[in-house]
Each structure stands twice: as structure tokens, then as C-alpha cells.
Protein backbone atom coordinates (compact mmCIF):
# COMPACT_ATOMS: atom_id res chain seq x y z
CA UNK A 1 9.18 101.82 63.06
CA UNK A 2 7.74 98.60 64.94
CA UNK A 3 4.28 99.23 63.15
CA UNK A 4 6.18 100.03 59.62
CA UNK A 5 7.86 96.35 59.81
CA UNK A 6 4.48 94.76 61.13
CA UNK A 7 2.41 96.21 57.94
CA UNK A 8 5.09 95.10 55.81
CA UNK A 9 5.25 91.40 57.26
CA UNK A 10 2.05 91.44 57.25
CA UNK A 11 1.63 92.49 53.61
CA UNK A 12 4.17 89.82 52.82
CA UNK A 13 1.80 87.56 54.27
CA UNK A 14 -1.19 88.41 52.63
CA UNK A 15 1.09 88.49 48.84
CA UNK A 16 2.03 84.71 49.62
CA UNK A 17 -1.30 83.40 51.14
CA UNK A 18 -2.89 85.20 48.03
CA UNK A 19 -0.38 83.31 45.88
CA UNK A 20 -1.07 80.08 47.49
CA UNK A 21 -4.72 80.70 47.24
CA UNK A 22 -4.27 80.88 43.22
CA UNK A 23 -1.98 78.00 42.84
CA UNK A 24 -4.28 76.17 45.12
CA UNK A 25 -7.47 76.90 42.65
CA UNK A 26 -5.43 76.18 39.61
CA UNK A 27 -4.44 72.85 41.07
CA UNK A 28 -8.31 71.92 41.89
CA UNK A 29 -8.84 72.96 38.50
CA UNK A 30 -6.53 71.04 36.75
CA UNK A 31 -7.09 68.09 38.94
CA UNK A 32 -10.82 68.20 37.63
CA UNK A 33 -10.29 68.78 34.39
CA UNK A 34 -7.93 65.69 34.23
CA UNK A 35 -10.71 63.72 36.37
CA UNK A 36 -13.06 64.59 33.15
CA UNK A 37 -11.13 63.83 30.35
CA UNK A 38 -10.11 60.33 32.30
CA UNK A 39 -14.10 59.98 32.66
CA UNK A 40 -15.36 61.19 28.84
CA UNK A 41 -12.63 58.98 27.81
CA UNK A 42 -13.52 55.38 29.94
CA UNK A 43 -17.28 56.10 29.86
CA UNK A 44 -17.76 58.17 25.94
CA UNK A 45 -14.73 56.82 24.05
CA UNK A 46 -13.48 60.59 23.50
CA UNK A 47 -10.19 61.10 22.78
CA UNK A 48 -7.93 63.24 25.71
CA UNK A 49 -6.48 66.76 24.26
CA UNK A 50 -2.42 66.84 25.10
CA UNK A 51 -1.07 69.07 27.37
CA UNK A 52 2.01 71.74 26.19
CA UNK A 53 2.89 72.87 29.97
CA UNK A 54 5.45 71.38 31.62
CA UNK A 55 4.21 70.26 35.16
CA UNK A 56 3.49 67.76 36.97
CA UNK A 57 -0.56 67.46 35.79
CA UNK A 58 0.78 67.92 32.30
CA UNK A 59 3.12 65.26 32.11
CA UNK A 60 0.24 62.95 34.08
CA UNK A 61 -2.54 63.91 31.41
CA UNK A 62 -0.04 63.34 28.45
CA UNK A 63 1.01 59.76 30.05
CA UNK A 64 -2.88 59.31 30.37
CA UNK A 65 -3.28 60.00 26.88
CA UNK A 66 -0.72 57.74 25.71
CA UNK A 67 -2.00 54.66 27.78
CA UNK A 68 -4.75 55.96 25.71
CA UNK A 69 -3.75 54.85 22.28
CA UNK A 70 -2.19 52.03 23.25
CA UNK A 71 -6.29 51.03 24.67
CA UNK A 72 -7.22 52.12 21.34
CA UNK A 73 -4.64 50.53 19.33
CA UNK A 74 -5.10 47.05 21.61
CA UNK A 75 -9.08 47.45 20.94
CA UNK A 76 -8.68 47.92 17.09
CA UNK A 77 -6.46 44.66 17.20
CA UNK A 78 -9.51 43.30 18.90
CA UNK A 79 -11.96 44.06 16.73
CA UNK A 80 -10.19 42.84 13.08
CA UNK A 81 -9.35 39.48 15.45
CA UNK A 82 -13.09 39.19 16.78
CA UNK A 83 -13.96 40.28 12.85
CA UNK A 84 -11.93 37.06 11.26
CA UNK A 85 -13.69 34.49 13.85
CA UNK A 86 -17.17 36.20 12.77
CA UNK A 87 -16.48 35.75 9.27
CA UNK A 88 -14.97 31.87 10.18
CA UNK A 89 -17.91 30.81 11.76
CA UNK A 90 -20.55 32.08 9.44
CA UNK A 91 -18.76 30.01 6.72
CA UNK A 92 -18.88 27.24 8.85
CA UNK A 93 -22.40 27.79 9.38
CA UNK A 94 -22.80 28.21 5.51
CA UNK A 95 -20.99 25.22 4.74
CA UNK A 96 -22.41 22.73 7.39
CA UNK A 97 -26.48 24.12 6.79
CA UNK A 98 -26.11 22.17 2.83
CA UNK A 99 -25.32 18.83 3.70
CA UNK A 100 -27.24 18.95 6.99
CA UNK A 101 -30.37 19.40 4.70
CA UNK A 102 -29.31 17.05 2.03
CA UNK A 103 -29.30 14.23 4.33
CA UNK A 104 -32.56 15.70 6.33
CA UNK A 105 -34.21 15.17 2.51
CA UNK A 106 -32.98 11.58 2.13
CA UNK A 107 -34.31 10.63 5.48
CA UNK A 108 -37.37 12.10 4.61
CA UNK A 109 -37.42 10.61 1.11
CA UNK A 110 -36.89 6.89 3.06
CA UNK A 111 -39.65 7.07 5.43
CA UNK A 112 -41.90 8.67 2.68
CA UNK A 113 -41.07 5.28 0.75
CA UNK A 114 -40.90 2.88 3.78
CA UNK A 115 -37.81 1.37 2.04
CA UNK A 116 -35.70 2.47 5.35
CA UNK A 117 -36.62 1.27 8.76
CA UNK A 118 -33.98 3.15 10.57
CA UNK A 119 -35.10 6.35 8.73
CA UNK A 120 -37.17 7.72 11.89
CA UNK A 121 -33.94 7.00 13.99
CA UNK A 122 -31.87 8.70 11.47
CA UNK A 123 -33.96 12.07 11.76
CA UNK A 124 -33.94 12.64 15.56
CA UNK A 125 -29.99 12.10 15.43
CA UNK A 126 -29.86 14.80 12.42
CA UNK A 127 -32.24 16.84 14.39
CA UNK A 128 -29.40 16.29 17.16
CA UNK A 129 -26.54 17.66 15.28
CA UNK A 130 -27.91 20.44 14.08
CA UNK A 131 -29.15 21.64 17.30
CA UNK A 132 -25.87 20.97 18.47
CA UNK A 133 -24.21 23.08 16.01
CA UNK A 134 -26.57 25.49 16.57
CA UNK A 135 -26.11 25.58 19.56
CA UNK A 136 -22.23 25.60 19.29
CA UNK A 137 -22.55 28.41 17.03
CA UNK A 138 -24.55 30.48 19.29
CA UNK A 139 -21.99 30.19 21.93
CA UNK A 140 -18.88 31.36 19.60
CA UNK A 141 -20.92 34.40 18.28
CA UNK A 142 -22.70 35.71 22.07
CA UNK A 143 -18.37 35.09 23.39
CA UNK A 144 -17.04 37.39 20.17
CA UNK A 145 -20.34 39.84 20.96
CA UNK A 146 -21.47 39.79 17.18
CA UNK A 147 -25.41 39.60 18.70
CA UNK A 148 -26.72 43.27 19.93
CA UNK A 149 -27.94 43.61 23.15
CA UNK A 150 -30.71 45.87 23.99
CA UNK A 151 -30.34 46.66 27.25
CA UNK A 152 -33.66 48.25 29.04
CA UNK A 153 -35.46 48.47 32.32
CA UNK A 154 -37.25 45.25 32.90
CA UNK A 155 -38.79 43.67 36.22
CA UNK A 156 -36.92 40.27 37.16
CA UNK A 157 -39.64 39.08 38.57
CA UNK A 158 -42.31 39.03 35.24
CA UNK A 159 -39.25 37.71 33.70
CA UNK A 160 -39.12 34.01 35.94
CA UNK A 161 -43.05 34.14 35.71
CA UNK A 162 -42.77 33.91 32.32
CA UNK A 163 -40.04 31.29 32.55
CA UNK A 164 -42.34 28.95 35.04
CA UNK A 165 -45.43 28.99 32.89
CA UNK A 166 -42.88 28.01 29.70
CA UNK A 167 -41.12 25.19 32.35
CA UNK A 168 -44.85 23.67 33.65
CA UNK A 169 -46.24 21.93 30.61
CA UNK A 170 -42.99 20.13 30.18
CA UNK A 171 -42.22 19.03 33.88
CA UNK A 172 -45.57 18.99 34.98
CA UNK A 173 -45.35 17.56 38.39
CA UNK A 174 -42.47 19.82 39.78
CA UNK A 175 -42.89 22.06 42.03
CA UNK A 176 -41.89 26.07 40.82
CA UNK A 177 -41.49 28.71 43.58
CA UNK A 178 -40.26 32.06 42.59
CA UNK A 179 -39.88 35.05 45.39
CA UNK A 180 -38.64 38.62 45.68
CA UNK A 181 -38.67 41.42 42.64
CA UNK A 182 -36.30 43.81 41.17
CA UNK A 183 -35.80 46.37 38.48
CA UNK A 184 -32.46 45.91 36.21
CA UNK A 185 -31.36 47.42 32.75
CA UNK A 186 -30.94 44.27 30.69
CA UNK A 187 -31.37 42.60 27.30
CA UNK A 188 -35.46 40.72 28.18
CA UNK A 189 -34.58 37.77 25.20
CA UNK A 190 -30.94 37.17 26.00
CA UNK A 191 -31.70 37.19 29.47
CA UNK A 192 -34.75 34.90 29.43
CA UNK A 193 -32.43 32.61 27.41
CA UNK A 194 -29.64 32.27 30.20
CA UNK A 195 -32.27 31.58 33.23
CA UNK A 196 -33.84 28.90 30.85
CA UNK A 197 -31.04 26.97 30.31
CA UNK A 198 -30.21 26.96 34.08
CA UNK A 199 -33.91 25.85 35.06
CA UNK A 200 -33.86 23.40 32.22
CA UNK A 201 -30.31 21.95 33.61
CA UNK A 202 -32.16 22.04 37.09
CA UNK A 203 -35.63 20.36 36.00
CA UNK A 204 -33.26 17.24 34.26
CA UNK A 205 -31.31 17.02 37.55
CA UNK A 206 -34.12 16.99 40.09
CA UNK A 207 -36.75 14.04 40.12
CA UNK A 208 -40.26 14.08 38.85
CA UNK A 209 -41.61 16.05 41.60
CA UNK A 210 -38.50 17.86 42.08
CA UNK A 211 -38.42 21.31 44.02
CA UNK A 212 -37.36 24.23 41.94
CA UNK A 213 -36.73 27.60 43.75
CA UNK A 214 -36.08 30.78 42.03
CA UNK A 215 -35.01 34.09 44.77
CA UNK A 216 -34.93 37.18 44.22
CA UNK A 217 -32.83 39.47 45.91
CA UNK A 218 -32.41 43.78 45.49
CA UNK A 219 -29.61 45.55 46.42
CA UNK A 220 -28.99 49.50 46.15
CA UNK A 221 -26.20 48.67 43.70
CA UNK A 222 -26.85 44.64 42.15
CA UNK A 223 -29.85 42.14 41.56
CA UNK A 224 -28.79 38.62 42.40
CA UNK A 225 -30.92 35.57 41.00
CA UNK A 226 -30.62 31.95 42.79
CA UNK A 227 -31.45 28.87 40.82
CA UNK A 228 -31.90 26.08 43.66
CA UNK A 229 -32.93 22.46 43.25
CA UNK A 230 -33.24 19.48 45.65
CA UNK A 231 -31.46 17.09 43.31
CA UNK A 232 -28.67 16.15 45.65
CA UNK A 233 -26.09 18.70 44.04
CA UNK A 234 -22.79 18.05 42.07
CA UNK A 235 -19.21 16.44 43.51
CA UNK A 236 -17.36 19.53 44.80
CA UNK A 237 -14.90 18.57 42.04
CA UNK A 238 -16.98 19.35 39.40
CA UNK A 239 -18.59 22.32 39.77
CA UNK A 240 -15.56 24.25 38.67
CA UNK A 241 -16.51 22.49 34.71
CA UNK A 242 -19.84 22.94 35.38
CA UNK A 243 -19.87 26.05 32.59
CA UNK A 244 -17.42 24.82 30.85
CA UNK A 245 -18.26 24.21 26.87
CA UNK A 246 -19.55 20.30 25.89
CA UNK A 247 -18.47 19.43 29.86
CA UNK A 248 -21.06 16.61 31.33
CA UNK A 249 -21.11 15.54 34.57
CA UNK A 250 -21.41 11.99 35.85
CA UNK A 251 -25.54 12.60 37.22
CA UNK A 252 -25.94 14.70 33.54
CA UNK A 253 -28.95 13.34 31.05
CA UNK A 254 -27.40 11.17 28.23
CA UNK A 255 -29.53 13.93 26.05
CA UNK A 256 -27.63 16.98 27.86
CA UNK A 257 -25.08 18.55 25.13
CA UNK A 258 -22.93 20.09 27.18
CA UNK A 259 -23.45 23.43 25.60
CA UNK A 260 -26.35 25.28 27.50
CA UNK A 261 -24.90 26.58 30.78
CA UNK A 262 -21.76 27.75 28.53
CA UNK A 263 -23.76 29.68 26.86
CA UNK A 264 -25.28 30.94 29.43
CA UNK A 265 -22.39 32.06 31.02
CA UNK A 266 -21.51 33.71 27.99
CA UNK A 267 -24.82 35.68 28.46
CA UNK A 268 -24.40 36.37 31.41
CA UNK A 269 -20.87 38.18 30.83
CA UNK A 270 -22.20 40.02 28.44
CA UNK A 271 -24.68 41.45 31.00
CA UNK A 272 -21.10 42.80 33.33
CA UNK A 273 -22.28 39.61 35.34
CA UNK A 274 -21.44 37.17 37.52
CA UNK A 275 -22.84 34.16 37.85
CA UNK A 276 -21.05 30.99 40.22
CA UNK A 277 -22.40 27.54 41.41
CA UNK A 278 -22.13 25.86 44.79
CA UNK A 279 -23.60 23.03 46.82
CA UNK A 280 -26.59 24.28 48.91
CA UNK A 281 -28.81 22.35 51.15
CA UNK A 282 -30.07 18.91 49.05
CA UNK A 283 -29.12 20.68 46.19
CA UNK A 284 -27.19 22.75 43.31
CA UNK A 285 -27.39 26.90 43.90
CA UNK A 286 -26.71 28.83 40.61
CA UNK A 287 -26.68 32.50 41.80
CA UNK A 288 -26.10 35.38 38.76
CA UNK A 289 -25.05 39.07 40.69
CA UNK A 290 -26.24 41.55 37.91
CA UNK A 291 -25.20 45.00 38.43
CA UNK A 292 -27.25 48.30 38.20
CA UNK A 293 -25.34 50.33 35.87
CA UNK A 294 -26.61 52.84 33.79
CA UNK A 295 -27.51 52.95 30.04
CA UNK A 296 -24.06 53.96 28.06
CA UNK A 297 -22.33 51.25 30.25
CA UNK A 298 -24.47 48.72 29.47
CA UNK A 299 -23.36 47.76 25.85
């Protein structure tokens, strides 16, 4: 009889860890499948199928899916907002390029003629507002991401070479050092734009045989870039403006517009970046932390 209850109990046993075992597989498996259509929809933009049970995964997916379209519906909102400043700002650009070349002509025509003595003058300030503008465009159209990217392997390193041998014909006497290397999926152009402006703002703030130090640093998961000069740095309370749009500080070059580090910062964002400023040694540190991240994130 003893042995009769034990096989039963014991066959009991076996029914609910077998149960368990199932439940316990189904759960993994619709714990994974949720983890995927989370993933496919952050990383690919696909859209997550709803769930008709009625548990506790099911109701999570289907909440997951409705945070869903409100992303979606949020990102469309986006996109016909970022769409109208586009379309604004190429018909400022339209507008502003006619009477920008009128006046260029007229200057032009008065130091053909010699009849204007203040026609030389006259040019380099209309050569100043439209780079300006330029300039000002630029910025509004890399913030609303109307410029593609192309985003491929490229080695840091060539990359500030390049930059130095642009830098030394122009600030002849100052002294370039560039060290350490690394490998990062980014845009070559936009890139090499950012880093100039930051040198440039560094060559103006240093003096004629100013020290200009580029690092390199690799990381399993980041590349970080420091910009260091010996010009004596920035007031603590100003380096929070420093990328701030037309912002000059006191020690800023009557010539600087304001605009350049903006836009590089602007740039830089677009590259999932970070980039910060900070008093270091005689000097101003501009350090950019770019991440590694792989080719359908970087867009």
C-alpha cells in the first residue's frame, strides 16, 4: 500500500514539475520574443504585432506597442515641424542671396570706376555678412538634420594630420602636436569641419607661437579627442556660453562671429556625441567623447 501511495506522489510530482517545466519554457519564450520586437522596433523602426492572449506578457507587449504609436505619432509631428523650418530657411536663404549680390556688384562697379574710396571697405564687410549668414544658415540646417551624414570607418588620427597641415600655412609659428590613434564610424567632412572650428577658435586664442595639442585617446566602447591650448583659458563663468550661438567672450577676436563652435556642437550631436570645455593647465581643454556604435545607429 506504502509503495502504491509513494508511486502515486511521486507521479504527482513528476505531472507538476513537468508542468512547471512547460510554463517555464513558454515564459523564456515569450520573454524573448518581446525582447525582439522591443529591439527590431528601437534599432529597425518595425512596427510590434499585438498580442490577443490575456496575460501578463500580453498586456506588457500591447502597452509596448502603444507607447509605440505615440513615438511614431510624436516623430511624424517632428518631421512636418523640422519640414516647415527647412522650407523657412531656404527662403531666407533665397531671399537674402539677391540683394547680397546686388550690392556685391555696386561695390565692384565703384572700385572698377575709382569714384568710391570706401568701396574696398565696403566689400570685406559684405564678404562679412554673407559668411555670417552662411554660416548662420549652416547651423539651423546641421540642428534640424536636413544635411546627410555618411557615416564610415575612418582613422582619427589621418583626420587631425590633415587638419595640422590645413592650420600651418596660416599660423605658421605655432607649435601643432597631435598623439594617439583610433578607428570610429563617422561622417570624414562633417567631422573635419567640427575639429577645425575648435583649432581655429584655439589658434586665435593662443599667441603667435602658441602651443596647440591634439590627444587621442581609444576606448573598447568611445574615442575621445582633446583640443588643448596654452592661451590662459576662459573665466569659469563663461565656459558654460562658450557653444552657445553668436556668444563672444571678453579674450574673443573682434573678427570671431560667434557662430563656429555652435556649429560645431551641432556636429558633434549629430555624431551621438559629446563634446564639453574646461580649464586645463595654462589653457582651454575641448574634449569630444564619440561613441563606437555600429552602422544602422549611426544615422
Amino acid at each position: 500500500m506504502k509503495i502504491i501511495i509513494l508511486s502515486i506522489l511521486c507521479g504527482i510530482l513528476l505531472l507538476i514539475s513537468f508542468i512547471l517545466l512547460i510554463q517555464n519554457y513558454k515564459l523564456k519564450k515569450d520573454a524573448r520574443a518581446l525582447i525582439e520586437s522591443i529591439d527590431e522596433f528601437t534599432n529597425q523602426g518595425k512596427t510590434m504585432q499585438i498580442s490577443l492572449w490575456d496575460n501578463d506578457f500580453a498586456r506588457l507587449q500591447n502597452a509596448v506597442g502603444d507607447l509605440e504609436e505615440l513615438v511614431n505619432l510624436e516623430k511624424g509631428k517632428l518631421y512636418n515641424e523640422n519640414k516647415k523650418n527647412v522650407q523657412f530657411i531656404s527662403d531666407i536663404s533665397h531671399q537674402l542671396k539677391t540683394p547680397i549680390a546686388a550690392l556685391r556688384l555696386y561695390c565692384e562697379m565703384d572700385l572698377a570706376s575709382g569714384e568710391n574710396t570706401h568701396a574696398q571697405k565696403e566689400l570685406e564687410l559684405i564678404d562679412k555678412t554673407e559668411q555670417l549668414i552662411y554660416k548662420l544658415l549652416k547651423l539651423e540646417k546641421v540642428k534640424l538634420d536636413t544635411y546627410y551624414m555618411n557615416f564610415e570607418q575612418n582613422d582619427l588620427n589621418e583626420i587631425c594630420q590633415k587638419l595640422i597641415l590645413d592650420f600651418k600655412p596660416l599660423f605658421k609659428e605655432k607649435n601643432f602636436e597631435l598623439n594617439g590613434t583610433s578607428k570610429i564610424r563617422c561622417d570624414r567632412e562633417w567631422l573635419y569641419e567640427a575639429l577645425s572650428n575648435i583649432i581655429k577658435n584655439a589658434c586665435e586664442h593662443t599667441d603667435d607661437k602658441g602651443n596647440i595639442k591634439i590627444t587621442i585617446t581609444d576606448s573598447e566602447r568611445s574615442a575621445t579627442i582633446e583640443i588643448e591650448d596654452d592661451g590662459g583659458g576662459m573665466k569659469e563663468e563663461e565656459i558654460p556660453n562658450l557653444f552657445t550661438r553668436f556668444y563672444k567672450a571678453e579674450s574673443s577676436a573682434k573678427s570671431n562671429t560667434g557662430i563656429g563652435l555652435a556649429i560645431s556642437k551641432a556636429i558633434i550631436e549629430r555624431h551621438h556625441a559629446l563634446i564639453t570645455a574646461q580649464n586645463k593647465n595654462d589653457g582651454l581643454c575641448i574634449t569630444i567623447c564619440l561613441p563606437k556604435i555600429d552602422g544602422y545607429e549611426a544615422l
